[in-house]
C-alpha atoms as a PDB file:
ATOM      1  CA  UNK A   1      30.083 -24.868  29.082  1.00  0.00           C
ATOM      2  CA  UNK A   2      28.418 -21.769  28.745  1.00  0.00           C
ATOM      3  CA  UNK A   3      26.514 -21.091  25.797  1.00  0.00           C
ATOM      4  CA  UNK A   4      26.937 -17.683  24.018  1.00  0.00           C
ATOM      5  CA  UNK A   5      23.947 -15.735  22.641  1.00  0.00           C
ATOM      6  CA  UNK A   6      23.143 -12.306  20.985  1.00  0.00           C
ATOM      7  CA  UNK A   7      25.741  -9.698  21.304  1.00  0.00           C
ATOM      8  CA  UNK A   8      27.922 -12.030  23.055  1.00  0.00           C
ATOM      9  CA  UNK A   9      29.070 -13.805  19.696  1.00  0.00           C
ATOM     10  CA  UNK A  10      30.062 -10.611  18.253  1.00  0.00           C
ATOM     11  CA  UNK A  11      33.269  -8.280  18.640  1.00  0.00           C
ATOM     12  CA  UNK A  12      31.035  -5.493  18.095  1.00  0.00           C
ATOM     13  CA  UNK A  13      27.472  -4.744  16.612  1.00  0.00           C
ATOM     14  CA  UNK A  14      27.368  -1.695  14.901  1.00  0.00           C
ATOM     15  CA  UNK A  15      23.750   0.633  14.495  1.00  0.00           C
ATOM     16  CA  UNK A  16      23.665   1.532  10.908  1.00  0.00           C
ATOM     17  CA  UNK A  17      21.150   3.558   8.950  1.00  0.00           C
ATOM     18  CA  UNK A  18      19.973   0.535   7.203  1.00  0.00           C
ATOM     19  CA  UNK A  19      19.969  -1.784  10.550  1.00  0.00           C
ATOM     20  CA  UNK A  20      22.573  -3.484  12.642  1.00  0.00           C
ATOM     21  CA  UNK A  21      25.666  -5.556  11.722  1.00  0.00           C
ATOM     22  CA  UNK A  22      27.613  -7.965  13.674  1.00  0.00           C
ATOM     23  CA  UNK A  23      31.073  -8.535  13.409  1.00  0.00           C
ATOM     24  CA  UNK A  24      33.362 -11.462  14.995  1.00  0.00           C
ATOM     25  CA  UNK A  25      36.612 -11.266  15.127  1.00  0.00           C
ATOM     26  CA  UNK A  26      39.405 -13.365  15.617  1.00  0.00           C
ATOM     27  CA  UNK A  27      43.632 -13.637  15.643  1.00  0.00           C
ATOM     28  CA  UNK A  28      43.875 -10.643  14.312  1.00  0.00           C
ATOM     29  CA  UNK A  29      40.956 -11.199  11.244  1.00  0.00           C
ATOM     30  CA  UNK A  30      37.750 -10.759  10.330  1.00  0.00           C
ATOM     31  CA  UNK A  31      35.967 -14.378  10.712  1.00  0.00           C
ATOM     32  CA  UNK A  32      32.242 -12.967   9.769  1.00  0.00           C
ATOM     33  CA  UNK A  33      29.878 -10.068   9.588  1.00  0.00           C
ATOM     34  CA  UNK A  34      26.239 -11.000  10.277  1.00  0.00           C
ATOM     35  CA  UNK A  35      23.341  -8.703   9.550  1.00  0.00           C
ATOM     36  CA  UNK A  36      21.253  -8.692  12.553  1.00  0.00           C
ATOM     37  CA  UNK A  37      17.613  -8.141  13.823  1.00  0.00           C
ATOM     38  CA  UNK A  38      16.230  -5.131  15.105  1.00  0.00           C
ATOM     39  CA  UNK A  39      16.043  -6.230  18.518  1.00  0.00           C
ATOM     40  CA  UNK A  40      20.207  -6.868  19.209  1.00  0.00           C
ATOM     41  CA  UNK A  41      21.654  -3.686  20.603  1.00  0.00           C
ATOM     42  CA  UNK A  42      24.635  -1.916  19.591  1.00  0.00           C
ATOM     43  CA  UNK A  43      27.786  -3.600  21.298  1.00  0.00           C
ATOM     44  CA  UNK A  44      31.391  -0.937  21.169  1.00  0.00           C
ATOM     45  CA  UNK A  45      34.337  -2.737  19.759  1.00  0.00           C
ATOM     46  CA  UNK A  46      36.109  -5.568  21.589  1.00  0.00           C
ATOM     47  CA  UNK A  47      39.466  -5.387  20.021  1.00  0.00           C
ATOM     48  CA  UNK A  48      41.641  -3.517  17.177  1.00  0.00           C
ATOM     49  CA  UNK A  49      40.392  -5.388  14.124  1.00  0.00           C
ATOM     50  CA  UNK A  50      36.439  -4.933  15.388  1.00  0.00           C
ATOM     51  CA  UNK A  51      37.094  -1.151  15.663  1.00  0.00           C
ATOM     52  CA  UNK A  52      38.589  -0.949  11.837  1.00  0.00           C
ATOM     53  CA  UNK A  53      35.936  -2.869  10.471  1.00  0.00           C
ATOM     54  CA  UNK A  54      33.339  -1.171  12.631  1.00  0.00           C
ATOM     55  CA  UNK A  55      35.368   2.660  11.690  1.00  0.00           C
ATOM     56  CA  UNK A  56      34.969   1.089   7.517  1.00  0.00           C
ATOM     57  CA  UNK A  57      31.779   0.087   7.684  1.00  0.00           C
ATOM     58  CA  UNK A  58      30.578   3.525   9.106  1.00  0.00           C
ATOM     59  CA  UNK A  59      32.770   5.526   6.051  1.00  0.00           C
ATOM     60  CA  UNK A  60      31.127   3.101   3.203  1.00  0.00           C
ATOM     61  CA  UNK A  61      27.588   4.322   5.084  1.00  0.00           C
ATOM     62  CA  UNK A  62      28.507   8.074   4.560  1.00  0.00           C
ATOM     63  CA  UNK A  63      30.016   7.606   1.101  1.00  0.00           C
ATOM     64  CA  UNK A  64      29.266   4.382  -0.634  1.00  0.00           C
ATOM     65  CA  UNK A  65      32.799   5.061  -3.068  1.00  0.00           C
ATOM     66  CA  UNK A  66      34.653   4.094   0.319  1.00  0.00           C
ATOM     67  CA  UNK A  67      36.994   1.059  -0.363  1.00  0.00           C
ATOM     68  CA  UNK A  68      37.467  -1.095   2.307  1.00  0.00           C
ATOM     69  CA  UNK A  69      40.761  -2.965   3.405  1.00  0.00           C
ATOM     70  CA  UNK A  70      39.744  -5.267   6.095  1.00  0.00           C
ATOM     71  CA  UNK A  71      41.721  -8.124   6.938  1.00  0.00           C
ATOM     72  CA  UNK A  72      39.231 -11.032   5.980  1.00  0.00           C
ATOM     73  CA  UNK A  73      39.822 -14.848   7.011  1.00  0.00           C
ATOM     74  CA  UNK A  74      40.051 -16.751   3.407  1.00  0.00           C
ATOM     75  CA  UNK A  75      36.085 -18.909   3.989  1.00  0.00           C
ATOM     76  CA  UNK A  76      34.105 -20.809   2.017  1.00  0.00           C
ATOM     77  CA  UNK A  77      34.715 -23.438  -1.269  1.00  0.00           C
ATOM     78  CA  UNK A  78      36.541 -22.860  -4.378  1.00  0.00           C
ATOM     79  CA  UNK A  79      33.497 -22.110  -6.264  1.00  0.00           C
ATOM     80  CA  UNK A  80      32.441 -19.980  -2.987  1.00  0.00           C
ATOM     81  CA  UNK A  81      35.104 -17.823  -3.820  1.00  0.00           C
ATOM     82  CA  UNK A  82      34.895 -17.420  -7.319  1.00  0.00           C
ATOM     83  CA  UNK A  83      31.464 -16.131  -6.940  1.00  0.00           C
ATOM     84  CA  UNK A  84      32.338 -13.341  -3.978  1.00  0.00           C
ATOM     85  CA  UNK A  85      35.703 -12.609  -6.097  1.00  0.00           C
ATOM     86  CA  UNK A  86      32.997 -11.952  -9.505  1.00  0.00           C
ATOM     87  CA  UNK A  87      30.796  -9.924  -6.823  1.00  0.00           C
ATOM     88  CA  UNK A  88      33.714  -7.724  -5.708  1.00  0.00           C
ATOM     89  CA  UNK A  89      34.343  -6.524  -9.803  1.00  0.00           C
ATOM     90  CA  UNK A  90      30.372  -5.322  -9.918  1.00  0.00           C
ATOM     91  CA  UNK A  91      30.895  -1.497 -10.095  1.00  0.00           C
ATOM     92  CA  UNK A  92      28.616   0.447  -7.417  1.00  0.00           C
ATOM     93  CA  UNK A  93      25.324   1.440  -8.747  1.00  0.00           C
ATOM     94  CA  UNK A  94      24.784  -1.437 -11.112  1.00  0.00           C
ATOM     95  CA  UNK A  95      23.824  -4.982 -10.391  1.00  0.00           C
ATOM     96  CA  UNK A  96      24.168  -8.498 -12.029  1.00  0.00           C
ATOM     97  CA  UNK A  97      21.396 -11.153 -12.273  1.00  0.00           C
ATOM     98  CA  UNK A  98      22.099 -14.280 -10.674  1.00  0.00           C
ATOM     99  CA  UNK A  99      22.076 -16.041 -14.210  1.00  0.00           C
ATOM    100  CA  UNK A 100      24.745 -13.267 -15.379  1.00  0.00           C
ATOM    101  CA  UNK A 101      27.418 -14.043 -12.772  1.00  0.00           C
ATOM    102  CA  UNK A 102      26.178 -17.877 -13.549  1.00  0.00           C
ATOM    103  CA  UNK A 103      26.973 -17.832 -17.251  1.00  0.00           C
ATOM    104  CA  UNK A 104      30.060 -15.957 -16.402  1.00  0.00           C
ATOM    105  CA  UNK A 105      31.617 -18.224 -14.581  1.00  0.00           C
ATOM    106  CA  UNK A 106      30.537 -21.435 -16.294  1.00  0.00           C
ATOM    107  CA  UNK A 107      27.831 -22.542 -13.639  1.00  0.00           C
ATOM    108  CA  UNK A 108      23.744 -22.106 -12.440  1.00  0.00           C
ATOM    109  CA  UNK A 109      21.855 -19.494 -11.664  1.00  0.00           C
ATOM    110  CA  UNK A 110      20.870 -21.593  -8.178  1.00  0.00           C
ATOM    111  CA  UNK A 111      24.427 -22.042  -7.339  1.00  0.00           C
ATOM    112  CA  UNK A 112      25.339 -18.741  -7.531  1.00  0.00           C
ATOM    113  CA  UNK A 113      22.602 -17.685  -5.428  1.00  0.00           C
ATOM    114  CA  UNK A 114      23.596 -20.130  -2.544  1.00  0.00           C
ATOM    115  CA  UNK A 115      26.849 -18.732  -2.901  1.00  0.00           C
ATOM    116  CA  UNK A 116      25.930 -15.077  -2.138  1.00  0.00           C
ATOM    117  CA  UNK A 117      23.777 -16.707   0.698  1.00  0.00           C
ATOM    118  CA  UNK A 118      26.751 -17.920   2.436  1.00  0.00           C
ATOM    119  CA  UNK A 119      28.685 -14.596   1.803  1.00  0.00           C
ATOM    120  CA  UNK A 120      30.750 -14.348   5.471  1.00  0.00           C
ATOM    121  CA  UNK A 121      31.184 -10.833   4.932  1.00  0.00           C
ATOM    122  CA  UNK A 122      28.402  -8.974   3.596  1.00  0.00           C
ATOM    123  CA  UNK A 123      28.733  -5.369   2.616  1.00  0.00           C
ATOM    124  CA  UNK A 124      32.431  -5.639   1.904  1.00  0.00           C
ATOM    125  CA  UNK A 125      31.610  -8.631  -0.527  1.00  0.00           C
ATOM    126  CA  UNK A 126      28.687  -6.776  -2.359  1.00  0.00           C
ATOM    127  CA  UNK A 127      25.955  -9.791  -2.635  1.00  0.00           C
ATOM    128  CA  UNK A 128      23.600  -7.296  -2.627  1.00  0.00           C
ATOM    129  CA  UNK A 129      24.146  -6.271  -6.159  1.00  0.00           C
ATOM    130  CA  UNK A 130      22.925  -9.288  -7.435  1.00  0.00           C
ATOM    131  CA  UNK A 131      19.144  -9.668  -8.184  1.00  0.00           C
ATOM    132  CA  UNK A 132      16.789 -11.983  -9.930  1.00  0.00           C
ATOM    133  CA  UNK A 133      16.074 -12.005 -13.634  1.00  0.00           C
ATOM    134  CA  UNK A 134      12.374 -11.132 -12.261  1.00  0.00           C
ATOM    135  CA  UNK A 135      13.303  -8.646  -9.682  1.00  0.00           C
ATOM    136  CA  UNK A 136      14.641  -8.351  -6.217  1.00  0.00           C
ATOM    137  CA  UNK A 137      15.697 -11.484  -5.684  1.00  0.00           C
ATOM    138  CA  UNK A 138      16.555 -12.897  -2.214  1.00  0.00           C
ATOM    139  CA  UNK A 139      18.825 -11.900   0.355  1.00  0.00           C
ATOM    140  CA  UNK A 140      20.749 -13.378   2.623  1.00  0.00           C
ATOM    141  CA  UNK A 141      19.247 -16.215   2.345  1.00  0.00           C
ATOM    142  CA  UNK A 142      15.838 -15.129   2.808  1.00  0.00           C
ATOM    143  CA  UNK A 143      13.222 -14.208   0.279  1.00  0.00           C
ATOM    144  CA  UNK A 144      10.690 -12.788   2.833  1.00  0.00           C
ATOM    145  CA  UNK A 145       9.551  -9.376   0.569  1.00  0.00           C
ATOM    146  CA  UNK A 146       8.582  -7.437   4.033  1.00  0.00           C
ATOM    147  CA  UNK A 147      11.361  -8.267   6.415  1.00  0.00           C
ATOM    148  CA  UNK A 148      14.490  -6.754   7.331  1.00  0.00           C
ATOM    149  CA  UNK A 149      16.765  -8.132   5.384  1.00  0.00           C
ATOM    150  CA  UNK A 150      15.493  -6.865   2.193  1.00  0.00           C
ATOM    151  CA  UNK A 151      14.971  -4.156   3.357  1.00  0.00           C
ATOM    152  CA  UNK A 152      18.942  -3.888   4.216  1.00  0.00           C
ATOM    153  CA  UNK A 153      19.293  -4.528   0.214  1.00  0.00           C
ATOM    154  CA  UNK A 154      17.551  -2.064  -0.864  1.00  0.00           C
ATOM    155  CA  UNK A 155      18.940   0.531   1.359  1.00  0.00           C
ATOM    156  CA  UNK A 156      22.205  -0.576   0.476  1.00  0.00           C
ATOM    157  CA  UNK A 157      21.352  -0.622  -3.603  1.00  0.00           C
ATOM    158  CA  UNK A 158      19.891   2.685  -3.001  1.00  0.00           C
ATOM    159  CA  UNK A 159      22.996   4.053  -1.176  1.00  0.00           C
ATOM    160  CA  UNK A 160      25.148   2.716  -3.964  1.00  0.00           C
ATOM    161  CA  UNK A 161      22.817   5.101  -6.656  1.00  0.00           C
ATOM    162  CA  UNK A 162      20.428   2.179  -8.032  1.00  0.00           C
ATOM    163  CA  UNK A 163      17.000   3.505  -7.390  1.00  0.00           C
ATOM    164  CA  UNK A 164      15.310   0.435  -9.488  1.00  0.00           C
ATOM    165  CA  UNK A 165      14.537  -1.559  -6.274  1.00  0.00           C
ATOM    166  CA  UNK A 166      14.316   1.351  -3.650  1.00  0.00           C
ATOM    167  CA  UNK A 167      10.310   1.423  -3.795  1.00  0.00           C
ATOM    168  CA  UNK A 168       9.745  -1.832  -3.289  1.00  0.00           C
ATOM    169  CA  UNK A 169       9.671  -1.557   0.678  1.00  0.00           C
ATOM    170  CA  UNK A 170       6.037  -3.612   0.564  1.00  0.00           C
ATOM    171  CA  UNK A 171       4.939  -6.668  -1.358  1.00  0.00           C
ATOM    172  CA  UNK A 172       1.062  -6.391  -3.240  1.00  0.00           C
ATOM    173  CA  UNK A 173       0.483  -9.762  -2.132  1.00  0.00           C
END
């Protein structure tokens, strides 16, 4: 059995201004959308469904009002869903705490953030407009302040109009 790696796993991989993004695709959906590490290269679209998402994806990066309509696979729990479905209603330019969305829909600030960390389709299901009480917040499941994927959330918050985060490309530690 052959054992797929890098670009392989993807439909396409898509070079965007803020880094690239890897999308898999599968009967006709979209199964995930992975932001990637510098060093993957950009991969052309594999099939119909790659080329839409990769085509949306592009129009959100040149105006961040676009509104996507990608056919997504239904993932993740119940509560999994709640949260993305509560991310989805945050208007573009603002953002929510983590113990916002958490006291909105009944649960912890912790949970919610392990929710957005195992967002399948990130970009279309804005996690990135949810911070910490203190901050930033993580990302993606990583709180590293210098590396990429932060840096893909604040491009992203900065696209969408909030400037708050946008300087914070360094940490003074």
């Amino acid at each position: 059995m052959k054992i797929q790696q890098g670009s392989e796993l993807f439909s396409a991989v898509v070079a965007l201004p803020f880094g690239k993004l890897g999308i898999r695709t599968a009967h006709g959906v979209i199964v995930e959308m992975s932001y990637l590490p510098p060093h993957f290269d950009a991969k052309a679209p594999q099939d119909a469904v790659a080329e839409l998402a990769a085509y949306q994806v592009e129009q959100y990066c040149a105006d961040a009002d676009y509104q996507f309509t990608l056919p997504l696979k239904r993932a993740g729990t119940e509560f999994q869903q709640k949260v993305w479905d509560a991310l989805c209603s945050i208007p573009r330019g603002s953002t929510r705490t983590y113990g916002e969305l958490a006291r909105h829909l009944g649960s912890a600030p912790r949970a919610v953030g392990q929710a957005c960390g195992a967002n399948w389709f990130p970009v279309v299901v804005p996690c990135h407009r949810v911070t910490a009480s203190t901050g930033l917040g993580g990302f993606s499941n990583s709180d590293d302040p210098n590396g990429y994927l932060l840096g893909i959330k604040r491009w992203l918050l900065a696209h969408e109009g909030s400037s708050e985060y946008a300087w914070q490309q360094t940490t003074l530690l």
